[in-house]
Protein backbone atom coordinates (compact mmCIF):
# COMPACT_ATOMS: atom_id res chain seq x y z
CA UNK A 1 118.93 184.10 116.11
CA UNK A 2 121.22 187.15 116.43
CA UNK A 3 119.86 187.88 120.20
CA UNK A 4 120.66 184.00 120.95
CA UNK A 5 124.15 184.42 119.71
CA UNK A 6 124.45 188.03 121.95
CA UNK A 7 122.92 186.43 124.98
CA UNK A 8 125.67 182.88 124.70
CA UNK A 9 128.36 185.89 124.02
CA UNK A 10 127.41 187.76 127.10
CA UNK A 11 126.64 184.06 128.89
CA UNK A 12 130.38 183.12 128.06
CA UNK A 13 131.82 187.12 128.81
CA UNK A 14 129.94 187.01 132.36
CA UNK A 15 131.53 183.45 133.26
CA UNK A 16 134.90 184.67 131.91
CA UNK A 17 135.41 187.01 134.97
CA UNK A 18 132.96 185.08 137.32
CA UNK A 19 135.13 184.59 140.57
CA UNK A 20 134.63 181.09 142.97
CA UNK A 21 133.98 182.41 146.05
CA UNK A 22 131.17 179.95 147.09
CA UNK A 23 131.56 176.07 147.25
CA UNK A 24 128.02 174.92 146.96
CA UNK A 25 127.88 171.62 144.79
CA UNK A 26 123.84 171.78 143.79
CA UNK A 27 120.97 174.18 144.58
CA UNK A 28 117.13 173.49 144.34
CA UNK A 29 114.82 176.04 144.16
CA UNK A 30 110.70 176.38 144.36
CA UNK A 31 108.15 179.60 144.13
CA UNK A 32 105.91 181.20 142.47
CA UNK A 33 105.80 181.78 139.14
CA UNK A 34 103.55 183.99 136.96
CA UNK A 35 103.48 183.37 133.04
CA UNK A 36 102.06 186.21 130.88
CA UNK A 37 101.56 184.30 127.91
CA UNK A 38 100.98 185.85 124.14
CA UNK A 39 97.76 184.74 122.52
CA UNK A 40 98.12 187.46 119.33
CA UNK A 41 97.97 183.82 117.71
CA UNK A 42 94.73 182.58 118.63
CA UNK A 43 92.43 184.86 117.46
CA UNK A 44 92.98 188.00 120.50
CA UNK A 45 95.12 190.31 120.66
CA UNK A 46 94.72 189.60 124.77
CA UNK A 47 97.51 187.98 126.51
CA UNK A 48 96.64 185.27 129.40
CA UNK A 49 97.99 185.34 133.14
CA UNK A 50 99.04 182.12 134.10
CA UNK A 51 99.29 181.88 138.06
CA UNK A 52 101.32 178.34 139.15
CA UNK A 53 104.82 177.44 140.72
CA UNK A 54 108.15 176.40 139.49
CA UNK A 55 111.20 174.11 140.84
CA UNK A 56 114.70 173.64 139.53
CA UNK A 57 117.49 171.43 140.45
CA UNK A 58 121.05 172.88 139.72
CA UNK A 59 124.00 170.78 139.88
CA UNK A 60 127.87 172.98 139.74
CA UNK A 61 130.11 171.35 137.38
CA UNK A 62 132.76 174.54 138.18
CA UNK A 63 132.03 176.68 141.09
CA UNK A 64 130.77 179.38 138.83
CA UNK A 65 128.55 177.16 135.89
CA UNK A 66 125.88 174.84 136.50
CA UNK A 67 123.51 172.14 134.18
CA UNK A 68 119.93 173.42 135.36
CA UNK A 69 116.67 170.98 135.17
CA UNK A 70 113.15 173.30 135.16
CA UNK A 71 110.14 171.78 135.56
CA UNK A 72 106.67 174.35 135.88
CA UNK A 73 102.99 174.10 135.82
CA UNK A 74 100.45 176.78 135.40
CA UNK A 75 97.10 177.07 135.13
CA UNK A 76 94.84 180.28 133.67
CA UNK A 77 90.93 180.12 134.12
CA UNK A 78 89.22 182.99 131.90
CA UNK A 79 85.97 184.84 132.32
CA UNK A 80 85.90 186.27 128.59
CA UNK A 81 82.93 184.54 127.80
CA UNK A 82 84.73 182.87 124.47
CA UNK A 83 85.01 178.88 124.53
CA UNK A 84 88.92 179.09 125.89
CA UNK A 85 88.00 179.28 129.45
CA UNK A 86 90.69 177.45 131.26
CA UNK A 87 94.37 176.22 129.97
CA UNK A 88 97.07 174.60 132.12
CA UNK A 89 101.31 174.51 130.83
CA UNK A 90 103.37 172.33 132.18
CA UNK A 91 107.11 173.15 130.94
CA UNK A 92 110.06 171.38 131.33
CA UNK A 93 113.33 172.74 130.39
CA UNK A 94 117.42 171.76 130.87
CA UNK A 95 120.35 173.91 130.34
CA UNK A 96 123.39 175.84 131.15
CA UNK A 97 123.48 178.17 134.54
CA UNK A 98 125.88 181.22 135.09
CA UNK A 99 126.00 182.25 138.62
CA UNK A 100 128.41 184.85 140.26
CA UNK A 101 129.05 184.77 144.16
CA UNK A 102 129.38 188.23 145.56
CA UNK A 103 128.74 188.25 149.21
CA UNK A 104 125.18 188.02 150.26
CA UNK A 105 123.81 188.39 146.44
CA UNK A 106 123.90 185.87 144.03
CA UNK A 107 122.92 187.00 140.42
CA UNK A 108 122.66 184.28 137.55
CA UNK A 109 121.89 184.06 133.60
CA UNK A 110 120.64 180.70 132.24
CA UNK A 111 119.39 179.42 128.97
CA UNK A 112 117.35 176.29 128.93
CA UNK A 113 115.49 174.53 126.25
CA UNK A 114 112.83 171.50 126.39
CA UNK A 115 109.27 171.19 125.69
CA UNK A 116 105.73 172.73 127.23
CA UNK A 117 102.32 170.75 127.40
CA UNK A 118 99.35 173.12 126.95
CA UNK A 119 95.62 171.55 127.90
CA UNK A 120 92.19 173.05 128.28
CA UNK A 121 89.55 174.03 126.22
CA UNK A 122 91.05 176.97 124.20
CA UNK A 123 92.82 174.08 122.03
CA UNK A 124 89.44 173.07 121.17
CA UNK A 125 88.01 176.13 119.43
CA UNK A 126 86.02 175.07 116.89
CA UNK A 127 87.07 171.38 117.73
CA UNK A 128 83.85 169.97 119.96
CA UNK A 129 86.03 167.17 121.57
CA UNK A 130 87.50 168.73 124.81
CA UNK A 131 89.96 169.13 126.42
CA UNK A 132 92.59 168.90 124.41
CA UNK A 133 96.26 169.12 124.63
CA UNK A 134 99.09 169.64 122.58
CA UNK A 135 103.24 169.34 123.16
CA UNK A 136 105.39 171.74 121.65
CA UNK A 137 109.01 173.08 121.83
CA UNK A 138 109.71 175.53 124.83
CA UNK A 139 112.86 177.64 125.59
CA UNK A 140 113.35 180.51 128.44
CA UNK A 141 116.18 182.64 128.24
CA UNK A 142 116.70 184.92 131.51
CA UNK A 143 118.25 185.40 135.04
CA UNK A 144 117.55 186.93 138.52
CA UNK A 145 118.91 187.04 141.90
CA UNK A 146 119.31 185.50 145.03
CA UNK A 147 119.70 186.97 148.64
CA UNK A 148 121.73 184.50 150.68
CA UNK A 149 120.39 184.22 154.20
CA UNK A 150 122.37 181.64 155.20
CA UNK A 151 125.53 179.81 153.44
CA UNK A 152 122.33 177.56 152.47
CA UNK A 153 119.29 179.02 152.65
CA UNK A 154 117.97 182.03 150.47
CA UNK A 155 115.12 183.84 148.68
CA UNK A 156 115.41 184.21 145.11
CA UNK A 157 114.30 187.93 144.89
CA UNK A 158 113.34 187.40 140.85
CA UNK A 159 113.57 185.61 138.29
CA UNK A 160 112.72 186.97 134.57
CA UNK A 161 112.69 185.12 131.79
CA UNK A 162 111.80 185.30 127.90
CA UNK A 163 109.68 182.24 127.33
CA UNK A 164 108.94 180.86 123.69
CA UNK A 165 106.27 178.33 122.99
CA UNK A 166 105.29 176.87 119.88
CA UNK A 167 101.95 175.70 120.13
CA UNK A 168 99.55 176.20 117.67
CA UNK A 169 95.98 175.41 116.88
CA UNK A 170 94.12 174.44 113.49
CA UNK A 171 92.00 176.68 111.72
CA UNK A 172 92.81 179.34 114.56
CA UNK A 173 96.42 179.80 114.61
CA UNK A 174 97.87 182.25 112.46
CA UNK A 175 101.47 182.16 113.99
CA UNK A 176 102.68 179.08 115.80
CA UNK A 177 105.24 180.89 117.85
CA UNK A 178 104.25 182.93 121.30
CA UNK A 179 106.30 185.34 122.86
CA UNK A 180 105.71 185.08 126.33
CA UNK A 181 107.31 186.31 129.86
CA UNK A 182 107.95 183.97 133.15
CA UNK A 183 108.75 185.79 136.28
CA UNK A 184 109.43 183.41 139.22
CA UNK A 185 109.96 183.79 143.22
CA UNK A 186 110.51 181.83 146.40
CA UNK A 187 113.52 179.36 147.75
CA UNK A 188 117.11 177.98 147.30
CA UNK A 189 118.75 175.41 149.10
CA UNK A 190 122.06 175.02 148.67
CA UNK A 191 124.21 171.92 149.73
């Protein structure tokens, strides 16, 4: 709770001296995005790659702070030889965006906060009646940065974000939170 309150601190601190130098009303992004996801609650002490893509709609309610929608789907197909052999997430996430114009670079802080579907067979461990899916609460907390091509056209360099999940499964689970990391790639549009 104490890093939430530092990041909306520094969130609030960075839009305090953000300048308006670009007049873009809404941006949409899609790319890549890898999840390394934290499994130290199902039974391994393994984390999972998740390979998918990501898209985001942001809407500029000042010049300089946005209302972001995130929605993300990623899949991870195993070879460990245990019965959790595939798993897709789909996330979907709204929140606050932070964005500072300088020039050609655009580098941003957002928090947003929603839920995260999980299916696939490692929800079924010990279950027999696969797949199976679960929803749970889902919050990324990050930023990146964006190379301007054009006034409306750019590549979003990175993105890095701190991605909690709360899924959990019976008999298995010994923690029902998972610390996991989103890194993301690809397109803006501005307009």
């Amino acid at each position: 709770m104490k890093r939430l309150a530092l990041l909306c601190g520094a969130v609030l601190l960075f839009a305090g001296i953000a300048s308006a130098q670009d007049n873009s009303r809404a941006e949409i992004f899609g790319g890549y995005s890898y999840v390394r996801a934290d499994a130290s609650g199902f039974g391994t002490t393994n984390g999972y790659g998740f390979n998918g893509g990501s898209g985001s709609f942001a809407y500029n309610v000042l010049p300089w702070v946005g209302i972001v929608g995130d929605v993300g789907g990623y899949r991870w197909s195993g070879g460990t030889g245990l019965p959790g052999e595939q798993g897709t997430v789909i996330t979907y996430m709204f929140g606050p965006k932070v964005s500072y114009h300088a020039g050609r670079f655009t580098p941003f802080v957002q928090s947003l906060f929603g839920g995260a579907r999980l299916t696939g067979d490692v929800l079924c461990l010990g279950e027999g009646n696969c797949p199976g899916s679960q929803t749970s609460f889902a919050m990324a907390l990050g930023g990146g940065l964006d190379w301007n091509l054009t006034p409306h056209v750019g590549l979003r360099v990175i993105q890095a974000e701190y991605l909690l999940t709360q899924f959990s499964i019976p008999g298995v689970s010994t923690s029902t939170q998972q610390n996991n990391v989103r890194i993301s790639a690809g397109v803006t549009v501005r307009f």
